[in-house]
Protein backbone atom coordinates (compact mmCIF):
# COMPACT_ATOMS: atom_id res chain seq x y z
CA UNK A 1 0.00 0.00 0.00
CA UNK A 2 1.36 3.64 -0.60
CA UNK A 3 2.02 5.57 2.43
CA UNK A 4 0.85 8.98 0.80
CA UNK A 5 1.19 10.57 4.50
CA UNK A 6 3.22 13.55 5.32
CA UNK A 7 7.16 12.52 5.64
CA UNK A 8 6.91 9.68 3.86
CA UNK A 9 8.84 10.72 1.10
CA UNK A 10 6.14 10.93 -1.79
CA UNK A 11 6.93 14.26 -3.79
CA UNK A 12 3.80 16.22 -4.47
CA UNK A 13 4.32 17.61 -7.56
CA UNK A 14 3.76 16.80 -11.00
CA UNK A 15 5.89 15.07 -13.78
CA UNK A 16 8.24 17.49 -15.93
CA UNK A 17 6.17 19.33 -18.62
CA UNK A 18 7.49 21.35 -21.76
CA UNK A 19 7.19 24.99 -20.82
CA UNK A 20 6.44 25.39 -24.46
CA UNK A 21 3.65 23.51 -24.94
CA UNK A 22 0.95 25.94 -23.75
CA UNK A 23 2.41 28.16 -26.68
CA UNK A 24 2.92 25.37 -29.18
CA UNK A 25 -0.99 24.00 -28.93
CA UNK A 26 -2.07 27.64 -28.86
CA UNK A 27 -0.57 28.96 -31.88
CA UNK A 28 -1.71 26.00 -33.86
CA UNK A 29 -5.43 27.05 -32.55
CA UNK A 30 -4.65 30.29 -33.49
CA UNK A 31 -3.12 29.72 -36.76
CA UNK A 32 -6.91 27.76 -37.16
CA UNK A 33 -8.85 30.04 -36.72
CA UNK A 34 -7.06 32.44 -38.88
CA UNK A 35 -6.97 30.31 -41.81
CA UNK A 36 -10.67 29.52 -41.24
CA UNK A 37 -11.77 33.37 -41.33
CA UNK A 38 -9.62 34.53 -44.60
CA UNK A 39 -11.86 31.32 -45.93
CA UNK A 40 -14.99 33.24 -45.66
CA UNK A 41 -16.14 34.62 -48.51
CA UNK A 42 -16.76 38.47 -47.51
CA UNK A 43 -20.20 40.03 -46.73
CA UNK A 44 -21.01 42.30 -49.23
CA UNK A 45 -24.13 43.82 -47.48
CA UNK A 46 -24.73 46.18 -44.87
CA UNK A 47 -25.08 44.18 -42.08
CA UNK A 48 -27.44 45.53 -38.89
CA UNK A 49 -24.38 44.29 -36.51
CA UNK A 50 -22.75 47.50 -37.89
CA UNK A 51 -24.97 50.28 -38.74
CA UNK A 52 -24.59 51.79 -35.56
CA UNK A 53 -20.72 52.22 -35.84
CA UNK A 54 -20.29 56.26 -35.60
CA UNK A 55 -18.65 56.46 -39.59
CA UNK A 56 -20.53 55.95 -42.48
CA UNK A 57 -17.15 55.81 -44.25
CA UNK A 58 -16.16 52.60 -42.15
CA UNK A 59 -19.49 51.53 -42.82
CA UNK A 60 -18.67 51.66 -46.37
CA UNK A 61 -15.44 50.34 -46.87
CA UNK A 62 -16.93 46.99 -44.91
CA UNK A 63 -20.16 46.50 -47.12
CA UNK A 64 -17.53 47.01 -50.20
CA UNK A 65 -15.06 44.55 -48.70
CA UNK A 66 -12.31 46.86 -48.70
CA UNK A 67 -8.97 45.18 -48.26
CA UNK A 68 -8.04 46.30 -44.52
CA UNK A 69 -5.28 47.64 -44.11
CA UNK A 70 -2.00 45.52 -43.64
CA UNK A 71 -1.38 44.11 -40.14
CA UNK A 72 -5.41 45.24 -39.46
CA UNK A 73 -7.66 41.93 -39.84
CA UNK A 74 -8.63 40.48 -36.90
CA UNK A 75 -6.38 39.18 -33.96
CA UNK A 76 -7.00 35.28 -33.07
CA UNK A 77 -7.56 36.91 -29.48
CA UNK A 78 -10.69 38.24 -31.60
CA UNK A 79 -11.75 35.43 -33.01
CA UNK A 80 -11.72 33.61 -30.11
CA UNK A 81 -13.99 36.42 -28.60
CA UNK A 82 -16.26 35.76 -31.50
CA UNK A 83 -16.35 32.08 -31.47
CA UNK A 84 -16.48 32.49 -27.41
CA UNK A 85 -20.34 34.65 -28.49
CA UNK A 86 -21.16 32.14 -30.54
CA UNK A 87 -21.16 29.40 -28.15
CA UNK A 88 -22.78 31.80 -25.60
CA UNK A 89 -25.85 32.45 -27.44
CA UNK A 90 -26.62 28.78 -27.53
CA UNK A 91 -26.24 28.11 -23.94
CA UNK A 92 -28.49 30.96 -23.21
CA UNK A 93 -30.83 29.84 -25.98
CA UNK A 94 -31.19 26.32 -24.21
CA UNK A 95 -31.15 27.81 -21.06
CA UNK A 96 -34.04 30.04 -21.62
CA UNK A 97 -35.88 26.87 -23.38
CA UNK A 98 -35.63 24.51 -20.10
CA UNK A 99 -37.12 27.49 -18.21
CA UNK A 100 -40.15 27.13 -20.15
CA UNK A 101 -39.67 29.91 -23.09
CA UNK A 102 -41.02 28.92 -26.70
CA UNK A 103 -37.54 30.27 -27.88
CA UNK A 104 -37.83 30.40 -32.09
CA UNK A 105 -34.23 30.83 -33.79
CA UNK A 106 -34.46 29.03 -37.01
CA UNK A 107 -36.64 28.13 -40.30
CA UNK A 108 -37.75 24.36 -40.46
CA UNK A 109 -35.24 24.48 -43.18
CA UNK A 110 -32.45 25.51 -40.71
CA UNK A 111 -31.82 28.67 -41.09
CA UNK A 112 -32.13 32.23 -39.00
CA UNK A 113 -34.84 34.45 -39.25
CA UNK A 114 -33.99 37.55 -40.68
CA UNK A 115 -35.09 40.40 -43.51
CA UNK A 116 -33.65 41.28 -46.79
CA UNK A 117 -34.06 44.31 -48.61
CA UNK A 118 -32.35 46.93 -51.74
CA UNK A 119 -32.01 42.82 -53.32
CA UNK A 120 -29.89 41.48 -50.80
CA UNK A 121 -27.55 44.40 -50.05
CA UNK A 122 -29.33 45.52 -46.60
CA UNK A 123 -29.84 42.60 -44.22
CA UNK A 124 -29.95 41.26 -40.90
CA UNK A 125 -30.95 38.04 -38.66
CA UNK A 126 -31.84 37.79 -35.47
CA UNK A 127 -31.15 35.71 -32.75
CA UNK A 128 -34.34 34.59 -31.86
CA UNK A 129 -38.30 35.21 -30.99
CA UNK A 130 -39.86 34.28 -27.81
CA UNK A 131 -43.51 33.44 -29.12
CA UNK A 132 -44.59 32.51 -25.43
CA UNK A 133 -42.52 31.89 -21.43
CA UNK A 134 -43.27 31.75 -18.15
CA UNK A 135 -42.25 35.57 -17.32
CA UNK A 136 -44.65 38.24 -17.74
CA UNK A 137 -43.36 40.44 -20.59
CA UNK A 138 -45.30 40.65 -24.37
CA UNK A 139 -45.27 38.02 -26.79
CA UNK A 140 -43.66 37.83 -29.49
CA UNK A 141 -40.61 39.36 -28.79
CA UNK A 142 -37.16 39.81 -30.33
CA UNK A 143 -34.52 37.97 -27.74
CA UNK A 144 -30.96 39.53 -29.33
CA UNK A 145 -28.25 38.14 -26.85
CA UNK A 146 -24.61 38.97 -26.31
CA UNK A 147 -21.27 37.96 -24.75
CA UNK A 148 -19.47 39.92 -22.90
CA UNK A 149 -16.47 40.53 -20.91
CA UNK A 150 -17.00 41.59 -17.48
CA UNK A 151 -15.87 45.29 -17.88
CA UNK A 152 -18.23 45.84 -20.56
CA UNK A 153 -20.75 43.48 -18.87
CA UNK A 154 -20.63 45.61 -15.70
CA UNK A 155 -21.61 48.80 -17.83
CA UNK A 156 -24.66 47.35 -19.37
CA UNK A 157 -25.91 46.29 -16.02
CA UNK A 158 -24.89 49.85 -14.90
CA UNK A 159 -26.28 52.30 -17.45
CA UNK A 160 -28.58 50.04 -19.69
CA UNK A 161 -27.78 48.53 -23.22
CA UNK A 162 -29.22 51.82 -24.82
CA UNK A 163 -26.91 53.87 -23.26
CA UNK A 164 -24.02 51.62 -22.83
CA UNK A 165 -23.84 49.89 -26.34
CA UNK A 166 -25.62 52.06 -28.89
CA UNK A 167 -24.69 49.46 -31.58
CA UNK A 168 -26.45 47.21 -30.09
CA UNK A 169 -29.27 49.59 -29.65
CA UNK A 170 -29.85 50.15 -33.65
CA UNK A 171 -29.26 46.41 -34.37
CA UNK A 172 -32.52 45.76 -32.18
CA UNK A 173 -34.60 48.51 -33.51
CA UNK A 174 -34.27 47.78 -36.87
CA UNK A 175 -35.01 43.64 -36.16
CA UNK A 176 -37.90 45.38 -34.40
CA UNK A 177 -39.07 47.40 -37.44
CA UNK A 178 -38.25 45.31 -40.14
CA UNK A 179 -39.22 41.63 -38.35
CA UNK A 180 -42.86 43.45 -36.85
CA UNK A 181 -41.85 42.92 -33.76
CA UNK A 182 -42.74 45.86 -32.15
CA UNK A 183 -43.09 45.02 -28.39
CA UNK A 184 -40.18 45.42 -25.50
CA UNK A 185 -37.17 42.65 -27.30
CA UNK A 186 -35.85 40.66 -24.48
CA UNK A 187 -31.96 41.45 -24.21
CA UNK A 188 -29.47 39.19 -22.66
CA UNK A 189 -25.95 39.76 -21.82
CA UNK A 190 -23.87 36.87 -21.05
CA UNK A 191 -20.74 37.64 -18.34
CA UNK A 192 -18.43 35.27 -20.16
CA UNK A 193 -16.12 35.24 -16.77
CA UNK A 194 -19.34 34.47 -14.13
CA UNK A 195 -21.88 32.65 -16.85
CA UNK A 196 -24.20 35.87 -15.20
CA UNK A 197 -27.13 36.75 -17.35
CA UNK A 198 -28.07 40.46 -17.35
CA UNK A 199 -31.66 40.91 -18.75
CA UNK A 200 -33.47 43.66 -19.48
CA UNK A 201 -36.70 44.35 -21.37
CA UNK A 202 -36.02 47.05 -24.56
CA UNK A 203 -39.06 49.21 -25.97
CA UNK A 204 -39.61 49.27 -30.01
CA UNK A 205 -37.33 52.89 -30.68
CA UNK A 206 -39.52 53.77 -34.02
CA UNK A 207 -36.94 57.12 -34.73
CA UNK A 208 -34.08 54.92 -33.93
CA UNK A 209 -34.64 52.24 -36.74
CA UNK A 210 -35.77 54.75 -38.96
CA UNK A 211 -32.63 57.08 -39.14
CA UNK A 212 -30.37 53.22 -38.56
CA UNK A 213 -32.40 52.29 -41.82
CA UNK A 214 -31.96 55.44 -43.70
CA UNK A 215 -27.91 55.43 -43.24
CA UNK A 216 -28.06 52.03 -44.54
CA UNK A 217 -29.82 53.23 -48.10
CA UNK A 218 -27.36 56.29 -47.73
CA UNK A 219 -24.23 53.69 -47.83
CA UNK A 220 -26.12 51.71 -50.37
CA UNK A 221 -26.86 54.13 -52.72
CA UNK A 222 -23.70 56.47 -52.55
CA UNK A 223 -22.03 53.17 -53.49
CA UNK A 224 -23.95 52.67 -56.72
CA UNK A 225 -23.22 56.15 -57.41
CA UNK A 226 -19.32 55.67 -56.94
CA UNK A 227 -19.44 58.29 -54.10
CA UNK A 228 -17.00 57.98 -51.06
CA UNK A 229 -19.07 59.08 -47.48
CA UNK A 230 -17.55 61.29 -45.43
CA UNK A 231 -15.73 60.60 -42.14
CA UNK A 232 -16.83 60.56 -38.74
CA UNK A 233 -13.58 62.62 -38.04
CA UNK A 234 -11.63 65.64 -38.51
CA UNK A 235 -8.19 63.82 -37.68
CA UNK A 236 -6.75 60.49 -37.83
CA UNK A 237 -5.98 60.75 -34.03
CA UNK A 238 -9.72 60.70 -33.23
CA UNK A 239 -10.63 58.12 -30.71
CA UNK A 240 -12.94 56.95 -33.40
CA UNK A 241 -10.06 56.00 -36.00
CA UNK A 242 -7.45 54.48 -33.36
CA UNK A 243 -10.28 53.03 -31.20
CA UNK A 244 -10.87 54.18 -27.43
CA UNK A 245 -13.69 54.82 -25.37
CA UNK A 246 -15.65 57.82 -25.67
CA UNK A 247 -19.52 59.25 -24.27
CA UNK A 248 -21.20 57.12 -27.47
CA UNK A 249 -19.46 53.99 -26.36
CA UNK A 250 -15.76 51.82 -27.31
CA UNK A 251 -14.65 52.15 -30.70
CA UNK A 252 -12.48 49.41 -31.80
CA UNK A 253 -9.44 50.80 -33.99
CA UNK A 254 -10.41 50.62 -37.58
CA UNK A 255 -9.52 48.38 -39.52
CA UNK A 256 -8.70 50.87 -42.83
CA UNK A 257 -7.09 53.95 -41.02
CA UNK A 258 -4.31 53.90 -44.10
CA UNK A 259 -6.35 53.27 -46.89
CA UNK A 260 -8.72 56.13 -45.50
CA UNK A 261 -6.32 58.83 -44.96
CA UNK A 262 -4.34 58.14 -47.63
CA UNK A 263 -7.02 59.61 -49.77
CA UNK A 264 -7.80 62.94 -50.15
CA UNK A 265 -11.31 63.39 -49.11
């Protein structure tokens, strides 16, 4: 029998390990999930995810799949992030189905529910539609959830999505207008550190989709018309260009800060 007591001589610790394989197994990952994203064929439609970014110039270059700029795609850190929401949203989605929600997020035929318009080059899907549930709130209703880090997390719980993530804010008017869904949507936020849900009930913003919808025809059609929109900023130091925080929310750095300035509008 072992003797496993204290002074018996059994070393507690654990067998040699590579220092370098942490960094070995990660990269590969990495190196993944790069290769999988320059796979995807680019979106060439404005997407709702994006029409509340401040500039209609970054707004632009994305529906017209722009080359970013060197160095300027996304980190694997990023992707992770992403693939990190992805997997979020499902675990809420089941979660919010074994509490007794009639939680709708695809066609029979498998895919999301979601509007098209200007033949394709406006769109967005939702996340769901909670047709009936055990909580007292109007059915149907949009659910749009999100992952988030506890920083950002902690601010939504704080100030509301509205305030907090403005983005956010258009995406679910305009599922509300164009999906006629027009009661409170049913917004979760998903700590990714605690697995906390924040939840909060967000009324149908009529003005809000309406101008969201109108910049997305202005991007469209300036397009066709070969016209290049103006910028959100005066100088390529803005907060806006190299990303930051500022009173309308984070801006992540954008992602064609050469190819814009290098013009000369």
């Amino acid at each position: 029998m072992l003797d496993l007591n204290h002074g018996s001589g059994c070393q507690y610790q654990g067998p040699a390990r590579d220092p370098g394989i942490t960094m070995a197994v990660n990269n590969a990952i990495d190196a993944a999930l790069v290769a999988r994203n320059r796979s995807q064929a680019a979106r060439q439609y404005v997407s709702t995810s994006g029409i509340g970014r401040e500039c209609l110039r970054q707004i632009q270059y994305d529906y017209l799949a722009v080359p970013k700029d060197e160095g300027r795609d996304f980190e694997p850190s990023t992707l992770r992030i992403f693939e990190a929401g992805h997997r979020g949203e499902d675990v809420v989605a089941a979660w919010l189905r074994s509490a007794g929600f009639n939680l709708r997020t695809e066609r029979r035929d498998g895919r999301q529910f979601g509007f098209s318009l200007l033949n394709g080059r406006f769109k967005g899907h939702i996340d769901g539609c909670l047709v009936g549930g055990p909580v007292d709130m109007e059915y149907p209703a949009l659910w749009e959830n999100k992952a988030l880090g506890v920083s950002s997390w902690k601010d939504v719980v704080k100030r509301g999505v509205v305030l907090s993530k403005p983005v956010y804010a258009a995406q679910i008017a305009l599922y509300q207008a164009y999906m006629d869904l027009p009661a409170p949507a049913l917004f979760t936020a998903l700590n990714r550190d605690t697995w906390e849900i924040h939840c909060e009930l967000v009324p149908f913003d009529a003005a809000l989709a309406q101008t969201m919808s109108d910049r997305a025809f202005q991007v469209v059609l300036a397009s066709d018309a070969h016209e290049l929109l103006p910028r959100a900023a005066a100088e390529r130091t803005s907060v806006v260009c190299r990303g930051g925080k500022t009173a309308g929310g984070w801006h992540s750095p954008c992602a064609w800060q050469d190819h814009c300035w290098g013009t000369r509008r």
